[in-house]
Structure formats: structure tokens, C-alpha cells
N, C-alpha and C. Protein backbone atom coordinates (compact mmCIF):
# COMPACT_ATOMS: atom_id res chain seq x y z
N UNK A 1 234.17 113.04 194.88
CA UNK A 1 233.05 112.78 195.78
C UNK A 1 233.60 112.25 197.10
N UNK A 2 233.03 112.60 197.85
CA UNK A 2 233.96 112.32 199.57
C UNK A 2 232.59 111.13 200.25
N UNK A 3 232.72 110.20 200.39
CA UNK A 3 231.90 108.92 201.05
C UNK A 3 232.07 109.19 202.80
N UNK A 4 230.93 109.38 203.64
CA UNK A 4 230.77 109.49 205.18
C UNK A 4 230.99 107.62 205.26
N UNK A 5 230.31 107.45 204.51
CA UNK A 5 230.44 105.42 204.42
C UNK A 5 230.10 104.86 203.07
N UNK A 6 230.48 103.64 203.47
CA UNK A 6 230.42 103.13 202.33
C UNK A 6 230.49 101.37 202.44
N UNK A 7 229.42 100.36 201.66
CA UNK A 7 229.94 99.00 202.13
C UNK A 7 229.26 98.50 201.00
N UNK A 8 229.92 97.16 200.50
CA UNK A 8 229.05 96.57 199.51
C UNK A 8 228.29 94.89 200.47
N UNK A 9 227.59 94.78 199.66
CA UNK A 9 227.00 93.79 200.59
C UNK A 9 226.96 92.28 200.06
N UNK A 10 228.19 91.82 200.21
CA UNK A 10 228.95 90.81 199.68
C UNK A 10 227.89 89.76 200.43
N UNK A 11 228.24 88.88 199.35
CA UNK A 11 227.49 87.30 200.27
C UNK A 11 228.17 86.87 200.85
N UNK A 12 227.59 86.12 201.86
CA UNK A 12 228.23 85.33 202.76
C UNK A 12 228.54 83.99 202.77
N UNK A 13 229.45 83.35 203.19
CA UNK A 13 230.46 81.83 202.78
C UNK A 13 229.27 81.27 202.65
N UNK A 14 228.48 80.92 203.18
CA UNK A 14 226.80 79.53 203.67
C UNK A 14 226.00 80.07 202.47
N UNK A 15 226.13 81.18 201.32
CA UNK A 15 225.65 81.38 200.27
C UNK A 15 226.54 80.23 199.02
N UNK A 16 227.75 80.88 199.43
CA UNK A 16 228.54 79.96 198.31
C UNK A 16 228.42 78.41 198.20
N UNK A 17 228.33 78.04 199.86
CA UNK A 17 228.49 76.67 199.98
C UNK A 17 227.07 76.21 199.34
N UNK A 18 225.82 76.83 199.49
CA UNK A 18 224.57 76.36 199.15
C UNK A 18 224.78 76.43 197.99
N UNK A 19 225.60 77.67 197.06
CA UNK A 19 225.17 77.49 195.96
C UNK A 19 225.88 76.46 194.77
N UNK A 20 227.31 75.77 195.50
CA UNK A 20 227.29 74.35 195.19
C UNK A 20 226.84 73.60 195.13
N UNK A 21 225.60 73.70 195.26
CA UNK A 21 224.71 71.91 195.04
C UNK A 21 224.64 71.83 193.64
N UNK A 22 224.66 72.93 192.88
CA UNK A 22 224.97 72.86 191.10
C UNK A 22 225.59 72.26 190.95
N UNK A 23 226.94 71.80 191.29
CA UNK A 23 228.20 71.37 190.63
C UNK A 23 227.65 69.35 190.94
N UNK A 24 226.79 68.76 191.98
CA UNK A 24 226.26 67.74 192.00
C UNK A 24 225.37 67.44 190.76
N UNK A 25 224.54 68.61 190.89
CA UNK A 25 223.10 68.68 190.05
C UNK A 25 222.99 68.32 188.29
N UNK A 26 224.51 69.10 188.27
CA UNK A 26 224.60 69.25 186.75
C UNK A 26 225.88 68.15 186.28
N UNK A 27 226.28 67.14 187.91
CA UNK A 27 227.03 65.82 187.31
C UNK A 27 225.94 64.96 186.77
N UNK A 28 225.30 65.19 187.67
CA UNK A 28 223.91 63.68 187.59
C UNK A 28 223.47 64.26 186.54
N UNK A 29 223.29 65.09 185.72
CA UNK A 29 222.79 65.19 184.24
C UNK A 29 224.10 64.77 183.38
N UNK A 30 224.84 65.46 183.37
CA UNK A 30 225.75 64.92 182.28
C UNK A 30 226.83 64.15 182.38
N UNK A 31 227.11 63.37 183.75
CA UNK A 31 228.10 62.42 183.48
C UNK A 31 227.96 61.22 182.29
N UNK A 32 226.31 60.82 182.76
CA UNK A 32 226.03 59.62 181.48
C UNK A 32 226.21 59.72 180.43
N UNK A 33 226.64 61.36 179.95
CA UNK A 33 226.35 61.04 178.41
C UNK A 33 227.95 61.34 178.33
N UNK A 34 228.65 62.28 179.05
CA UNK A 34 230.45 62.68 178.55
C UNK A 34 231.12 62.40 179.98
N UNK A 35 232.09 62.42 180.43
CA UNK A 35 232.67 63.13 182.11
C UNK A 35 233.43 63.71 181.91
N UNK A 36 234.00 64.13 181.04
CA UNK A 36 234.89 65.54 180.59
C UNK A 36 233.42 66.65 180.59
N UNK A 37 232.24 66.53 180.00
CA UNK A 37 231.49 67.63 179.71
C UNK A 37 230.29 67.69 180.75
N UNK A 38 230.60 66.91 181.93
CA UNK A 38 229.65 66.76 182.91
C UNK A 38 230.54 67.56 184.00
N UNK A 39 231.81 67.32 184.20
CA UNK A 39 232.89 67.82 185.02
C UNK A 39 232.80 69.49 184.50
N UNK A 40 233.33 69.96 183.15
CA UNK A 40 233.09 70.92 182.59
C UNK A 40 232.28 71.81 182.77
N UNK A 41 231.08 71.44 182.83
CA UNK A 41 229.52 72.01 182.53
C UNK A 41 229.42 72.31 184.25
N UNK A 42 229.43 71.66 185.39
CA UNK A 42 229.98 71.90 186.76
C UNK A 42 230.63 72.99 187.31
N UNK A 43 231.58 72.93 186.56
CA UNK A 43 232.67 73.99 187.21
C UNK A 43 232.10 75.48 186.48
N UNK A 44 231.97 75.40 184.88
CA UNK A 44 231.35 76.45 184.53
C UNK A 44 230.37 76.90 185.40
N UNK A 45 229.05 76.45 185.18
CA UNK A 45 228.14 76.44 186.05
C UNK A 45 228.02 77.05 187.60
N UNK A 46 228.81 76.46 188.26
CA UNK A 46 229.38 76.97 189.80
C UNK A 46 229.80 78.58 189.43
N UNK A 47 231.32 78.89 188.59
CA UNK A 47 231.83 79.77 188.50
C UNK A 47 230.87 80.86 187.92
N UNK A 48 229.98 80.39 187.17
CA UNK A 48 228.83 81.31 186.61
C UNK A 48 227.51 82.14 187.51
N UNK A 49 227.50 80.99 188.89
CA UNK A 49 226.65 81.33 189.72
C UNK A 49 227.82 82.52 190.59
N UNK A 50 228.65 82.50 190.91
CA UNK A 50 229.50 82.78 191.84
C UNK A 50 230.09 83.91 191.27
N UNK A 51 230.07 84.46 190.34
CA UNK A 51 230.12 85.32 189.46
C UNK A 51 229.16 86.21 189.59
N UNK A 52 227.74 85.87 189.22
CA UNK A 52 226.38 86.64 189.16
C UNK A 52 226.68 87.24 190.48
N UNK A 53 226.84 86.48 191.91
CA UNK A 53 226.64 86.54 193.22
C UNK A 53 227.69 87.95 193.62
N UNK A 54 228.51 87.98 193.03
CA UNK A 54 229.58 89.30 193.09
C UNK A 54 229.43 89.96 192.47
N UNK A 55 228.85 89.90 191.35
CA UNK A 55 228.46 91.20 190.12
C UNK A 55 227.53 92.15 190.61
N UNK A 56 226.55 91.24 191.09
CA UNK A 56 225.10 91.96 191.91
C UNK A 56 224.86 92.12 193.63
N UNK A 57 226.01 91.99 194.07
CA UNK A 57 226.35 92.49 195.29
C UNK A 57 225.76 94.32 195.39
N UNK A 58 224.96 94.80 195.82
CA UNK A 58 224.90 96.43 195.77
C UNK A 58 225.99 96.87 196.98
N UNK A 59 226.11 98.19 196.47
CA UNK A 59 226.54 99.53 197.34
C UNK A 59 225.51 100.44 198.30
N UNK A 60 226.42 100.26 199.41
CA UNK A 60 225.49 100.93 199.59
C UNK A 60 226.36 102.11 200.60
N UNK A 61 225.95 103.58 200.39
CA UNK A 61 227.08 104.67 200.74
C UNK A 61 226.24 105.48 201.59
N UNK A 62 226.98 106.58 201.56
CA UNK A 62 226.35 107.84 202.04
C UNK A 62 227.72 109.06 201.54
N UNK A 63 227.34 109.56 200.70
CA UNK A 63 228.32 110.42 199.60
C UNK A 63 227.72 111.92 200.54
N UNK A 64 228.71 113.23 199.96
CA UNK A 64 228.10 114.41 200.20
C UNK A 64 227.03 115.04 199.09
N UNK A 65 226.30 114.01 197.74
CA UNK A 65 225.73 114.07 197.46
C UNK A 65 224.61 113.62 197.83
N UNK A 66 224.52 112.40 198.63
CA UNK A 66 222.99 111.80 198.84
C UNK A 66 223.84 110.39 199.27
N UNK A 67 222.27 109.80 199.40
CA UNK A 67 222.59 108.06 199.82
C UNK A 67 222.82 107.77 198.86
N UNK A 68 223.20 106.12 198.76
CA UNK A 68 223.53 105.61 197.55
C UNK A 68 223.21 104.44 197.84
N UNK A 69 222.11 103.62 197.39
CA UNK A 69 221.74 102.21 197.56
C UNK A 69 221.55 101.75 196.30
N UNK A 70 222.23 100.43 195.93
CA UNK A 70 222.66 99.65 194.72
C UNK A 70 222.61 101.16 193.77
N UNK A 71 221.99 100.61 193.04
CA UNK A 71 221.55 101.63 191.71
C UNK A 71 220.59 102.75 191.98
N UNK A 72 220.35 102.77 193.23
CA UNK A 72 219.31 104.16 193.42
C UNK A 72 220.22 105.09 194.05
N UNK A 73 219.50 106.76 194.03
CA UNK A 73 220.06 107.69 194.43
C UNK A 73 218.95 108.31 195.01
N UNK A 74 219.29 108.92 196.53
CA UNK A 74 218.50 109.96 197.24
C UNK A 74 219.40 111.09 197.35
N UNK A 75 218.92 112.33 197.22
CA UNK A 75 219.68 113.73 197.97
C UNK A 75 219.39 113.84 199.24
N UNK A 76 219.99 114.04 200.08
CA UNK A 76 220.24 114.47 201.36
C UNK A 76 219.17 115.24 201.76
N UNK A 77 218.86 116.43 200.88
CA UNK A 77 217.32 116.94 201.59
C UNK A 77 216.19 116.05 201.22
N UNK A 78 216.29 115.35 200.97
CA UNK A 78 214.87 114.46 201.04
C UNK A 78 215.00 113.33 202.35
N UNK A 79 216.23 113.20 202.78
CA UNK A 79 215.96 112.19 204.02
C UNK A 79 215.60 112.66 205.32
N UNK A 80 214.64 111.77 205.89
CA UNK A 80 214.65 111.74 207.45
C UNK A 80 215.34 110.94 208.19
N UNK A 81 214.26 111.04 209.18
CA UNK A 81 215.44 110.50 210.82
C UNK A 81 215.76 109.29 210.62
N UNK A 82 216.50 108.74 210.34
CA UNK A 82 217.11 107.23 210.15
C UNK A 82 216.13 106.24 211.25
N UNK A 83 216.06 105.18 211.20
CA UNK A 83 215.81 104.26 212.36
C UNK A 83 216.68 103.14 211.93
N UNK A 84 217.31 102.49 212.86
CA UNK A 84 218.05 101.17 212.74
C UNK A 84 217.19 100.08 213.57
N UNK A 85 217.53 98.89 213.23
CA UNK A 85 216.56 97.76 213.27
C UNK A 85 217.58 96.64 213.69
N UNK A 86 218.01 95.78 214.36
CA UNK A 86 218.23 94.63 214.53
C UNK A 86 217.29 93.23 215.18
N UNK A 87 218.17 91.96 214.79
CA UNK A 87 217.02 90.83 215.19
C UNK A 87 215.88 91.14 214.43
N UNK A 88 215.32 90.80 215.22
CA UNK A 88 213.80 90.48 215.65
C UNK A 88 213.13 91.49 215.29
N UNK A 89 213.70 92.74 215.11
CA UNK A 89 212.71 93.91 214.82
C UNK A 89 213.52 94.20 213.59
N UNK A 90 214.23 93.71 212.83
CA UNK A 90 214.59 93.49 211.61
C UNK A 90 213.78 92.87 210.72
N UNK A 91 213.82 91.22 211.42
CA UNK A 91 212.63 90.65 210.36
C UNK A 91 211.11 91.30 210.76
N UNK A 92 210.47 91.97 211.43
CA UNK A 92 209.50 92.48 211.76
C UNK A 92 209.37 93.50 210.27
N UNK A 93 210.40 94.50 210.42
CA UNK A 93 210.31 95.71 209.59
C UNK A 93 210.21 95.38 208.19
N UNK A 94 211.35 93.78 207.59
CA UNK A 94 210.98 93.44 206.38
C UNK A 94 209.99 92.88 205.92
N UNK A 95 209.26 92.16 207.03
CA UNK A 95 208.33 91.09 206.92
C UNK A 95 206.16 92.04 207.18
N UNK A 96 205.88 91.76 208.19
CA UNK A 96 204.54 92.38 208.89
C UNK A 96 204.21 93.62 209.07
N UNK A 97 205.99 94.11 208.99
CA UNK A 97 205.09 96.25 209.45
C UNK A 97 205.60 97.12 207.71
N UNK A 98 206.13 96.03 207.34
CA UNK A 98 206.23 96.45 205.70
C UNK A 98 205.12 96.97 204.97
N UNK A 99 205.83 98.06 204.46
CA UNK A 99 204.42 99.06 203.88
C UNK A 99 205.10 98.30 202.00
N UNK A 100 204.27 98.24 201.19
CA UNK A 100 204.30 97.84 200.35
C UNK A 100 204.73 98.86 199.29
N UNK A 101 204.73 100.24 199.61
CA UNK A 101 205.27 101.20 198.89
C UNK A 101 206.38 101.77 199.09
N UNK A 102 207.19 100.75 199.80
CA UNK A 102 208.44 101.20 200.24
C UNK A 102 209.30 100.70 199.12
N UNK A 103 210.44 101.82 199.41
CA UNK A 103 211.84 101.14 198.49
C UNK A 103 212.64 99.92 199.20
N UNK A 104 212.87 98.86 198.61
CA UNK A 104 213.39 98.34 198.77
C UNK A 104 215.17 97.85 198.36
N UNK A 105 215.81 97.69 199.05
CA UNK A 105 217.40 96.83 198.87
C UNK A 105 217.67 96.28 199.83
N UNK A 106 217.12 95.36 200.16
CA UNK A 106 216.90 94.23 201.33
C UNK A 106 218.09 92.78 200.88
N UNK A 107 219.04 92.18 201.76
CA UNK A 107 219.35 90.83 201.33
C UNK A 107 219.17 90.27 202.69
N UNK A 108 218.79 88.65 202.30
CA UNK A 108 218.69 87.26 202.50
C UNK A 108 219.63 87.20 203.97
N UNK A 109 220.99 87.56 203.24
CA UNK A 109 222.29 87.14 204.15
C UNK A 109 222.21 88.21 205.18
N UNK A 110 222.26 89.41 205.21
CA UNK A 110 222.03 90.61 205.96
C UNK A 110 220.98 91.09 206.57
N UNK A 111 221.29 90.75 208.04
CA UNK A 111 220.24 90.77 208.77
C UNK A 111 219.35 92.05 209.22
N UNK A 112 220.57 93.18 209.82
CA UNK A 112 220.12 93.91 210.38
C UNK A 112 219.65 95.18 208.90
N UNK A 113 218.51 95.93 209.27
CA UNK A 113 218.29 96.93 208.38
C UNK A 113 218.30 98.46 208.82
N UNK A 114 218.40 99.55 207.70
CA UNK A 114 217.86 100.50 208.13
C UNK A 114 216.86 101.26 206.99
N UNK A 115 216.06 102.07 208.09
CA UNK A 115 214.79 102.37 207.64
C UNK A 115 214.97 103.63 207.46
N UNK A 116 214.60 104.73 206.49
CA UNK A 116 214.89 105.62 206.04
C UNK A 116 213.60 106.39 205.77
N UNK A 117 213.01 107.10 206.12
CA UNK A 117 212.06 108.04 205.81
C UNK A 117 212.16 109.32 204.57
N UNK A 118 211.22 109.36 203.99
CA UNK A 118 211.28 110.43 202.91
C UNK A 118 210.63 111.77 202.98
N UNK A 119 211.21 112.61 203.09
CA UNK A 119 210.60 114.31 203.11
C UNK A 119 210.33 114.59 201.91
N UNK A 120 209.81 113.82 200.90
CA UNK A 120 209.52 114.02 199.39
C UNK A 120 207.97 114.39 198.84
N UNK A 121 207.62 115.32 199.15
CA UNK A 121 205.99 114.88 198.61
C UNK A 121 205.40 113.91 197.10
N UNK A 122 206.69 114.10 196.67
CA UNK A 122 206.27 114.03 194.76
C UNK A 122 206.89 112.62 195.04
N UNK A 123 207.55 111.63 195.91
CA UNK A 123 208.19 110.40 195.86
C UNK A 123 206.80 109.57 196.75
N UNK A 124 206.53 108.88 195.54
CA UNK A 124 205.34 107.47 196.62
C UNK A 124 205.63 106.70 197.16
N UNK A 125 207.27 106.66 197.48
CA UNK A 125 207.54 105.84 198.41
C UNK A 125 207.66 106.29 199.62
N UNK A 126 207.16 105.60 201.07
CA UNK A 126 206.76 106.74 202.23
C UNK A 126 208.86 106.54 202.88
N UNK A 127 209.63 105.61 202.44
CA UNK A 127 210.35 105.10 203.44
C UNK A 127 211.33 104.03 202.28
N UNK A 128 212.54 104.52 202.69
CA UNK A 128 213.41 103.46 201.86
C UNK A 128 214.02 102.32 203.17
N UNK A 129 214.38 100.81 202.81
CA UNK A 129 214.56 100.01 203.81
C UNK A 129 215.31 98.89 203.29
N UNK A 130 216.21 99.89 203.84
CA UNK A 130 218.29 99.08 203.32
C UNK A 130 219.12 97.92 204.20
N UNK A 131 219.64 97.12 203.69
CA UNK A 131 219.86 96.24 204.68
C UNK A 131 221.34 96.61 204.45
N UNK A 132 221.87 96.55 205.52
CA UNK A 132 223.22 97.17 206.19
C UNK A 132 223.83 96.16 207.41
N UNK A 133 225.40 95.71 206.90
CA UNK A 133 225.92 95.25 208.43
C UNK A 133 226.25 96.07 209.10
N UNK A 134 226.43 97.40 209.20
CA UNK A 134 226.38 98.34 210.14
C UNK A 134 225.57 99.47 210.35
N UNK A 135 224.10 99.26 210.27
CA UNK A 135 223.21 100.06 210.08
C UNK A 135 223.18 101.29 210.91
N UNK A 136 223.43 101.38 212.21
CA UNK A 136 224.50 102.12 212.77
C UNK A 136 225.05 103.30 212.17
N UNK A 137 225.96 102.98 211.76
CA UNK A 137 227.35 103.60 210.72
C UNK A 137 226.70 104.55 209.81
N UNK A 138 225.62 103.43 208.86
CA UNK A 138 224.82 104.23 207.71
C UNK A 138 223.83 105.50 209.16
N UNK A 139 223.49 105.52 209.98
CA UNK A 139 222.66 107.07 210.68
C UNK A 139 223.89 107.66 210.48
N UNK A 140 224.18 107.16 210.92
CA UNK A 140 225.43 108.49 211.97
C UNK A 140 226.44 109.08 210.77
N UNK A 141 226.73 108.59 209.64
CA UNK A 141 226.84 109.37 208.49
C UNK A 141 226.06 109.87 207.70
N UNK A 142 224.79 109.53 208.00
CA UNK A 142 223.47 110.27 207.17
C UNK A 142 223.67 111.45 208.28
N UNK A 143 223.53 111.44 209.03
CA UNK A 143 224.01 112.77 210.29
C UNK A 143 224.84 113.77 209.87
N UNK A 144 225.69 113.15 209.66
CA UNK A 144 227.00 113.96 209.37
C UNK A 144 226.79 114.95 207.81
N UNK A 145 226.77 113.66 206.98
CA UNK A 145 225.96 114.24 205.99
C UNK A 145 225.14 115.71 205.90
N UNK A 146 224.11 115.37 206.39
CA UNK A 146 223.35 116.35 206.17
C UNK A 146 223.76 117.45 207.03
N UNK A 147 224.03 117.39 208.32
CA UNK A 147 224.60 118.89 209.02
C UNK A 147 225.37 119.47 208.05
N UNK A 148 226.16 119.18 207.33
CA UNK A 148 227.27 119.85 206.53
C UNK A 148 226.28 120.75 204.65
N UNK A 149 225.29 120.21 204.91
CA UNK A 149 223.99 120.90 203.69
C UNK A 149 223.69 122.53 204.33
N UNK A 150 223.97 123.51 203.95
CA UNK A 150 223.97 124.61 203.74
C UNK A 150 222.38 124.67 204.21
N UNK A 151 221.94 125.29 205.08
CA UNK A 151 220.69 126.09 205.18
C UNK A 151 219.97 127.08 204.53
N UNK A 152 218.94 127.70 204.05
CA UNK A 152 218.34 128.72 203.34
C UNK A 152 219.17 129.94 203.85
N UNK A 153 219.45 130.02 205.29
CA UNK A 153 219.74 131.24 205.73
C UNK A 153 221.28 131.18 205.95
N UNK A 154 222.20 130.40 205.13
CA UNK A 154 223.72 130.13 205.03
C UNK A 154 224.07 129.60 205.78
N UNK A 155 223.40 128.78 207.23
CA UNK A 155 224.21 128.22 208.22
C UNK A 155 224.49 127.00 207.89
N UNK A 156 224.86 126.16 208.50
CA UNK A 156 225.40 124.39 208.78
C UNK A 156 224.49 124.02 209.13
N UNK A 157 223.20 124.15 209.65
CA UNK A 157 222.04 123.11 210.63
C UNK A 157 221.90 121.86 210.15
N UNK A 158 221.37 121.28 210.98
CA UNK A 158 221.52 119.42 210.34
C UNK A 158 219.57 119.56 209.89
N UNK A 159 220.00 118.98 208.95
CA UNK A 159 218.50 118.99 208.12
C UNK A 159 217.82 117.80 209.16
N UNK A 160 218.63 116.95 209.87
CA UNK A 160 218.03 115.44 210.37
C UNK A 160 217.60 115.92 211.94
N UNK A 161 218.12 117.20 212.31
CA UNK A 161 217.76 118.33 213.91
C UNK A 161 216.33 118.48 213.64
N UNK A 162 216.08 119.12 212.56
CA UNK A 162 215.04 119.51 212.51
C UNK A 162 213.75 118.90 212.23
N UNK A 163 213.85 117.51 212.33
CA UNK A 163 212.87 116.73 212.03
C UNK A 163 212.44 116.02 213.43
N UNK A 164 213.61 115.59 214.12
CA UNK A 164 213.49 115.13 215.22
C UNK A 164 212.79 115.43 216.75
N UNK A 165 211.85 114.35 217.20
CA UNK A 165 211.20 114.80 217.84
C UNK A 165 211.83 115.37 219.09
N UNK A 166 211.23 116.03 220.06
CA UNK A 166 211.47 116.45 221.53
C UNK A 166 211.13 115.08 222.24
N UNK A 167 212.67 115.22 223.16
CA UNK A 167 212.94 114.26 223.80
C UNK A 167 212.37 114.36 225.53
């Protein structure tokens, strides 16, 4: 399989550091009764959170099969025109102009998103809306992507040309 991109969406340091307040949380419970099993129960604890936090990190690609967000899969002819989002019109898109039937793989730490439209009739979701540090990167290999999808009539055309409005 040949990847146009590809990124996982690791947490960020101000995740880890927050998610040390366990290793306080779970002294003040069990120092009184052991401090070998209050110290113990801490470090487990921490390493257990910090663990989950990398396990469940998603992917997120753009293969010559389709997108690839965490555990979901789109084919290439079902996408439209990408839109990218930063700031302010980031939290806008996750927050107030959010359609509720959208797909979601949104994180906390990752600001900027991109918004993905569906050419699917039979999919009820109108729009998938991925959060990406280079949301950018993810069009312009959905681009690439799809020009290289074979046309009905054998050519190269970019499936993402033909959607796009007149400028």
C-alpha cells in the first residue's frame, strides 16, 4: 500500500503533565495505609494512563486505497473537496456549525481540522471532520490521491476537479 500521508496524532507534553495529578491522587489514598503500595499503585497508575494515551492515539492517512482515520475507512470515490480549518474557524466547525451527523475523529490537543465531504448517497453522514496537524498536507494528498483513480472512460481525471466549483 503506498501512503500520499500519513500522521498519528500523538498527545501532547501539557496532556502528560495533566495527566500526573494521578500519581498525587492515588498517594493521598494509599500512603496511610502502606508507602511501598501507595508509591506502587502511583507509578502503575501514571504508566497505565500513559499507556492508554499511546495505544489510542489514531492514524490518520491517505493510502491509494482511501482515507484512513483511526479505525475508519473511506474510498477515494466517495470523497469531496476537502476544506481545511484553522483557529477560530476550527473551533467554529467542531463546536456551532457542527452537523450532528457527521463523522467524527476530533482531539482535544489538535487544533486545526479538516472537513471532508461525502459523495455517498447510502452514507448518513453528510461530512467526515478529522483533526490534523497538517490539515493542509491531508487536501493536497487527498488531491493527489484521487487524480491517480482511473476514470470510466480510462483517463487520470481528478475525481476532486470535478466537484469543484468555478472560480
Amino acid at each position: 500500500m503506498h501512503y500520499y500521508y500519513r500522521e498519528r496524532l500523538w498527545p501532547t507534553p501539557w496532556i502528560f503533565i495533566s495527566t500526573a495529578l494521578v500519581i498525587p491522587a492515588s498517594l493521598i489514598v494509599f500512603l496511610p495505609i502502606n508507602t511501598i503500595v501507595g508509591i506502587m499503585t502511583a507509578v502503575f497508575l501514571y504508566l497505565g494512563v500513559v499507556t492508554m494515551l499511546l495505544l489510542a492515539s489514531p492514524v490518520v492517512a491517505v493510502s491509494d486505497s482511501g482515507l484512513i482515520a483511526g479505525p475508519a475507512r473511506l474510498p477515494l470515490e466517495h470523497i469531496g473537496q476537502p476544506q481545511v480549518f484553522l483557529d477560530e474557524e476550527a473551533t467554529l466547525e467542531r463546536g456551532p456549525r457542527l452537523d450532528a451527523r457527521a463523522w467524527l475523529l476530533i482531539r482535544g490537543w489538535v487544533s486545526p481540522v479538516i472537513k471532508i465531504p461525502l459523495n455517498d448517497p447510502a452514507d448518513p453522514a453528510p461530512y467526515w471532520l478529522i483533526s490534523s496537524r497538517h490539515p493542509q498536507r491531508v487536501a493536497d494528498a487527498l488531491s493527489e490521491a484521487t487524480s491517480a483513480i482511473p476514470t470510466p472512460d480510462g483517463t487520470q481525471e481528478a475525481a476532486l476537479d470535478q466537484e469543484r466549483p468555478p472560480q
